[in-house]
Protein backbone atom coordinates (compact mmCIF):
# COMPACT_ATOMS: atom_id res chain seq x y z
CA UNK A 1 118.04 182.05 147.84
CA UNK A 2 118.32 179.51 144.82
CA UNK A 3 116.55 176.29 146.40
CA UNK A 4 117.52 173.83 142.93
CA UNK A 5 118.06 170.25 144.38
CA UNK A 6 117.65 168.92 141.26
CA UNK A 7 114.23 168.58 141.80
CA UNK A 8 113.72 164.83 142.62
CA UNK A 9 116.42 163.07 141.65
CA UNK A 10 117.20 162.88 143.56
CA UNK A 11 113.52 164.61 142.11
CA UNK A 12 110.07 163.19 141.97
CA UNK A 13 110.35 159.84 141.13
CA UNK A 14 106.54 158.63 141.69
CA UNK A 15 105.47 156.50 139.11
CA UNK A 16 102.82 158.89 137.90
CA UNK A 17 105.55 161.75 137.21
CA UNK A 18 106.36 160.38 133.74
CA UNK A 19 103.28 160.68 131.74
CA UNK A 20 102.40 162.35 129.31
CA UNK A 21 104.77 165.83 128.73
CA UNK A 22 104.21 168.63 126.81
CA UNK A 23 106.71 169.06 124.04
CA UNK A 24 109.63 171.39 125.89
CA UNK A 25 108.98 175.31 124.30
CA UNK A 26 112.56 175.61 124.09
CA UNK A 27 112.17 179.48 122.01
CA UNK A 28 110.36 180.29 126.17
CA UNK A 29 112.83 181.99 127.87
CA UNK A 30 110.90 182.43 131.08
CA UNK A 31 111.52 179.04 131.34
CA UNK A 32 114.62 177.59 133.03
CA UNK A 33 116.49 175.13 131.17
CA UNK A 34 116.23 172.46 134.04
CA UNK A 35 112.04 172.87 133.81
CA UNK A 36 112.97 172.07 129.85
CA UNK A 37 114.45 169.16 129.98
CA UNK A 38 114.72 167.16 133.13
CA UNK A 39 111.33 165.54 132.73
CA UNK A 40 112.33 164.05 129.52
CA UNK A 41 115.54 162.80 131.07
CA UNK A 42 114.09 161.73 134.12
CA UNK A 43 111.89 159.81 132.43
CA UNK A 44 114.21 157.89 130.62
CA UNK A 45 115.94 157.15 134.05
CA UNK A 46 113.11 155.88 136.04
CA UNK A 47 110.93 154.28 133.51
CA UNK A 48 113.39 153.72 130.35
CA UNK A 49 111.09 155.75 128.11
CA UNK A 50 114.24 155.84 125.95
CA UNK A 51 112.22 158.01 123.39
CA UNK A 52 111.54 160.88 125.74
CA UNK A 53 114.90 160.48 126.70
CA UNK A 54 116.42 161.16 123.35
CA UNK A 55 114.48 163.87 123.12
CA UNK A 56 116.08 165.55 126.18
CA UNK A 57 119.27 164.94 124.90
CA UNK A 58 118.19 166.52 121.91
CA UNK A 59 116.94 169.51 123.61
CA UNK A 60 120.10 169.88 125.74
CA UNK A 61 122.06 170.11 122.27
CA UNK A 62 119.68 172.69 120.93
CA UNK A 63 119.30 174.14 124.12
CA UNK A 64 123.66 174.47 124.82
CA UNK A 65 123.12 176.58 121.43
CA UNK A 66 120.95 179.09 122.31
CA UNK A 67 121.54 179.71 125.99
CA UNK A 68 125.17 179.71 125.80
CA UNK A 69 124.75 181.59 129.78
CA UNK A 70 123.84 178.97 131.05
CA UNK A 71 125.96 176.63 129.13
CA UNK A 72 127.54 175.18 132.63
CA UNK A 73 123.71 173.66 134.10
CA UNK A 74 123.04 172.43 130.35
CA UNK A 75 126.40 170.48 130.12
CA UNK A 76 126.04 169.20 133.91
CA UNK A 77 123.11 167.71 132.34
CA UNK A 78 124.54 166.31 129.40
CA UNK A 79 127.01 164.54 131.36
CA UNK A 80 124.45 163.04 133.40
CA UNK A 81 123.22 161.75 130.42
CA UNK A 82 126.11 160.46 129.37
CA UNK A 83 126.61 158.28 132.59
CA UNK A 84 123.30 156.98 132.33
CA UNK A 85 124.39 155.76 128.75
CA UNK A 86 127.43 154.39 130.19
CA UNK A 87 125.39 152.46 132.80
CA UNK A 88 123.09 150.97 130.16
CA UNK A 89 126.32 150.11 128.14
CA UNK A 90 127.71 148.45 131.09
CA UNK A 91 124.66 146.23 131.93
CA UNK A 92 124.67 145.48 128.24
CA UNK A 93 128.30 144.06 128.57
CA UNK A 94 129.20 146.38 125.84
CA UNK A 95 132.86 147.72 127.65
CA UNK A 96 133.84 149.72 125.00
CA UNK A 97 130.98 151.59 124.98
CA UNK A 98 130.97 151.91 128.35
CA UNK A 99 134.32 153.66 128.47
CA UNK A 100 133.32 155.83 125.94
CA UNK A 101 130.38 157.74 127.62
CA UNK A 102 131.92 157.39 131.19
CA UNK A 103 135.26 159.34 129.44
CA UNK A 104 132.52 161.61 128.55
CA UNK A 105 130.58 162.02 131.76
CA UNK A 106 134.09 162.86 133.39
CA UNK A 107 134.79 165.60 130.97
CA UNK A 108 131.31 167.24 130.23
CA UNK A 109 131.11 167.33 134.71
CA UNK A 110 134.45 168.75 134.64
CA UNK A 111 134.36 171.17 131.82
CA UNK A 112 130.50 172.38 134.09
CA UNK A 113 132.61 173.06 137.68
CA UNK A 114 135.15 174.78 135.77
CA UNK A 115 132.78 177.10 134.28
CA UNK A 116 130.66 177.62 137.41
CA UNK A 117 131.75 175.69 140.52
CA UNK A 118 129.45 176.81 143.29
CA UNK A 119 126.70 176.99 140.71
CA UNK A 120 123.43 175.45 142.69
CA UNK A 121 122.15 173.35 140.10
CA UNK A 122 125.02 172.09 138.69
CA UNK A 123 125.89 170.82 141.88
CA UNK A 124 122.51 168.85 142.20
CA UNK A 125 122.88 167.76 139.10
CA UNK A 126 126.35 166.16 139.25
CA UNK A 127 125.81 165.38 142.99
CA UNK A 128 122.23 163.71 142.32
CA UNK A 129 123.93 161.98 139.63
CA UNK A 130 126.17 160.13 141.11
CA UNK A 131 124.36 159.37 144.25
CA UNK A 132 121.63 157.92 141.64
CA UNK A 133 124.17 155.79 139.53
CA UNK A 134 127.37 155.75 142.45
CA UNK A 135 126.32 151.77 143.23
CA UNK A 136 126.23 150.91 139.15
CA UNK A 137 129.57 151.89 137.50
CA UNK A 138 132.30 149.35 137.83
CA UNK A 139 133.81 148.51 141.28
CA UNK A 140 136.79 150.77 140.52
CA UNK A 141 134.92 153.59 139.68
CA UNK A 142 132.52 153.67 142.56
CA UNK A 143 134.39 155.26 144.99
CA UNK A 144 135.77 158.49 142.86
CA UNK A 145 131.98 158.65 142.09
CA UNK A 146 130.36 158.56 145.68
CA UNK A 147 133.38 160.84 146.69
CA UNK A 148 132.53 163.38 144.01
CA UNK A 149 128.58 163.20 145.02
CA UNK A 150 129.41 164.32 148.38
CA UNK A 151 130.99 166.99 147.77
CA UNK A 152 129.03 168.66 145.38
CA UNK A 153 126.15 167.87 148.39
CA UNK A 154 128.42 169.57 150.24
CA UNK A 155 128.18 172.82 147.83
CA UNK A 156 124.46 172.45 148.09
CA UNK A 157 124.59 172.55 151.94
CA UNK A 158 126.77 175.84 152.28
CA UNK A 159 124.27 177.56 149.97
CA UNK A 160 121.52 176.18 151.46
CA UNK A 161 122.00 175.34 154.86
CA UNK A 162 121.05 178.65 155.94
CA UNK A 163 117.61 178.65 155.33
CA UNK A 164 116.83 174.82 155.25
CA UNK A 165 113.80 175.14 157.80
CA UNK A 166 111.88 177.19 154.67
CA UNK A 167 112.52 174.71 151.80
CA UNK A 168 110.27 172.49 150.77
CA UNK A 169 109.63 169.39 151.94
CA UNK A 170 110.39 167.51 148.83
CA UNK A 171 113.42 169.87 148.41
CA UNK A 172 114.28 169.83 152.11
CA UNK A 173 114.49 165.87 152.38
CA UNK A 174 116.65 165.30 148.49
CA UNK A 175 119.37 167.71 150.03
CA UNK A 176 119.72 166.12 153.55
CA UNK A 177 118.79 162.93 152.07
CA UNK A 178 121.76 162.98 149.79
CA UNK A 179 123.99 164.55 151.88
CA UNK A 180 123.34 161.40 154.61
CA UNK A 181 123.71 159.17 151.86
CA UNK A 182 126.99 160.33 150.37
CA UNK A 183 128.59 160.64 153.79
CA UNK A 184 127.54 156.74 154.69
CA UNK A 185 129.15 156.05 150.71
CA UNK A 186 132.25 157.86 151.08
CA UNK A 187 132.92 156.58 155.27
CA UNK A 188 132.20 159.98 156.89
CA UNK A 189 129.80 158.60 159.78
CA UNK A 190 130.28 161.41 162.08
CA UNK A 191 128.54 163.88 159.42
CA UNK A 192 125.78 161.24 158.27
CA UNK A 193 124.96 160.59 161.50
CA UNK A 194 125.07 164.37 161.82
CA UNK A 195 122.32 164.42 158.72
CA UNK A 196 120.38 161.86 159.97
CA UNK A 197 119.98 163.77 163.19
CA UNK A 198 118.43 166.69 161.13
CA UNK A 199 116.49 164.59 158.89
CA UNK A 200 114.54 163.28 162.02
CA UNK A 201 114.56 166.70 163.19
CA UNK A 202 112.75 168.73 159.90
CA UNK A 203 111.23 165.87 158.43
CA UNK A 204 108.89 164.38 160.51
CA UNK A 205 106.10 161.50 159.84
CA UNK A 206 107.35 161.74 156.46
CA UNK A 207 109.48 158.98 154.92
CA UNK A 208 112.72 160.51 155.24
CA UNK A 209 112.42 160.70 158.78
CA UNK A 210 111.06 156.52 158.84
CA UNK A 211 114.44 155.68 156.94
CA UNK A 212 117.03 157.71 158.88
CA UNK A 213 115.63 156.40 162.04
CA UNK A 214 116.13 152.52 160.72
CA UNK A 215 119.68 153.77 159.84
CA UNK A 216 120.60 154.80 163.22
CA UNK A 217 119.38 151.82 164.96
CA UNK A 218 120.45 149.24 162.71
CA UNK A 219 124.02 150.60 160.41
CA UNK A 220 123.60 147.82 157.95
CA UNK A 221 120.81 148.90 156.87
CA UNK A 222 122.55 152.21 155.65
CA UNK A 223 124.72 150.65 153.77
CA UNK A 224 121.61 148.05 151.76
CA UNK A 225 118.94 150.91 151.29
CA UNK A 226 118.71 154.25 149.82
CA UNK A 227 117.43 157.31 152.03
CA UNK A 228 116.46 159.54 149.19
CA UNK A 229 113.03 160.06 146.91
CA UNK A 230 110.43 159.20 149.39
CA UNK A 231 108.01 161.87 149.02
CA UNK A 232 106.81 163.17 145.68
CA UNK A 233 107.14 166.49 144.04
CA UNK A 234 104.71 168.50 141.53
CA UNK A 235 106.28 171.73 141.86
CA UNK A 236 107.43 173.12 139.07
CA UNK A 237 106.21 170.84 136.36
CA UNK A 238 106.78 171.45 132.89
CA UNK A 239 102.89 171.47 132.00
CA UNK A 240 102.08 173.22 135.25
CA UNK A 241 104.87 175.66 134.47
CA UNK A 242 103.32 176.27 131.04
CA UNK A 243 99.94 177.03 132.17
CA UNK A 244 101.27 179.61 134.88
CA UNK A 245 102.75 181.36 132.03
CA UNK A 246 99.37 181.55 129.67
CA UNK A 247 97.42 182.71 132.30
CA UNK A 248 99.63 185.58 133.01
């Protein structure tokens, strides 16, 4: 079973995970493509290391050329760099611009489903994406996002539902965690209630498990706070990933 939640982001977000990072060995095909290049873009997210960030973009480009199997994860990716442009264009005041990369986001998520709809990681990817960036776009806009990151959550949970006692923790909490909050977002409180339920369940004495309890004794807090990211994740670094591979 593929367990990709897009590894914390709703990924590891701890403010040691964007430090130094080995320059991506794109030519490594052992390597997947999300190990490549979600560190760089990730790191542009969290801690507006906007150089890092280019160069994930740039890998992404050079990356959609050479893989071209895996073309639909690599272009779920590009469009969530795209939105993240768009939000920076929107907090910038610069509309124009903003329409421009949000058009794109839109098409480069699209054109990714088409290719491979119940593909696991693009689903995290476009689902993590707009959970992540559902509360910045423009009022309008907010509720096509948060409807479109709950269902893609709700790809992730028929692939993965199955075995989600043997995930990770890390990976365990992101997928309910984003699955609770997409179902508060989009005003389906029988099935977040339903996730919450499990959180408390599979994740206890862990953060997760702290949050979803405040949500279900006090609602307004579900809809002022965000359930996801509280534990970290090292897994699958690109560094650690690298070493693996020498010493083999």
């Amino acid at each position: 079973m593929r367990t990709i939640v897009l590894s914390c982001l709703v990924l590891y977000w701890a403010s040691d995970a964007f430090g130094q990072s080995p320059e991506p060995p794109l030519a490594d095909t052992r390597l997947p493509v999300s190990t490549l290049v979600r560190e760089d873009v990730f790191a542009g997210w969290r801690t507006h290391d906007m150089e890092r960030y280019a160069r994930g973009e740039k890998n992404i480009d050079l990356l959609l050329e050479q893989r071209p199997k895996e073309r639909a994860e690599l272009l779920a990716w590009k469009g969530g760099t795209k939105l993240y442009r768009a939000v920076l264009a929107r907090e910038a005041g610069q509309t124009e611009e903003f329409e421009r990369y949000y058009r794109e986001t839109l098409d480069l998520f699209a054109e990714a489903k088409r290719l491979s709809p119940k593909h696991p990681a693009v689903a995290a990817i476009v689902g993590g994406s707009y959970v992540f960036f559902g509360d910045q776009l423009p009022e309008n806009d907010r509720a096509a996002a948060w409807s479109e990151g709950y269902a893609n959550y709700r790809i992730l949970w028929q692939l993965q539902a199955g075995g989600i006692d043997r995930l990770p923790t890390h990976i365990r909490g992101e997928l309910l965690a984003g699955l609770a909050q997409s179902a508060e977002r989009t005003g389906h409180k029988e099935q977040r209630d339903e996730f919450l339920d499990k959180i408390i369940e599979l994740l206890p004495d862990t953060g997760y498990e702290r949050v979803a309890r405040q949500w279900k004794t006090d609602p307004q807090a579900a809809a002022n706070s965000n359930i996801s990211c509280k534990s970290c994740h090292t897994e699958g670094r690109l560094a650690e990933r690298i070493a693996k591979l020498k010493d083999k």
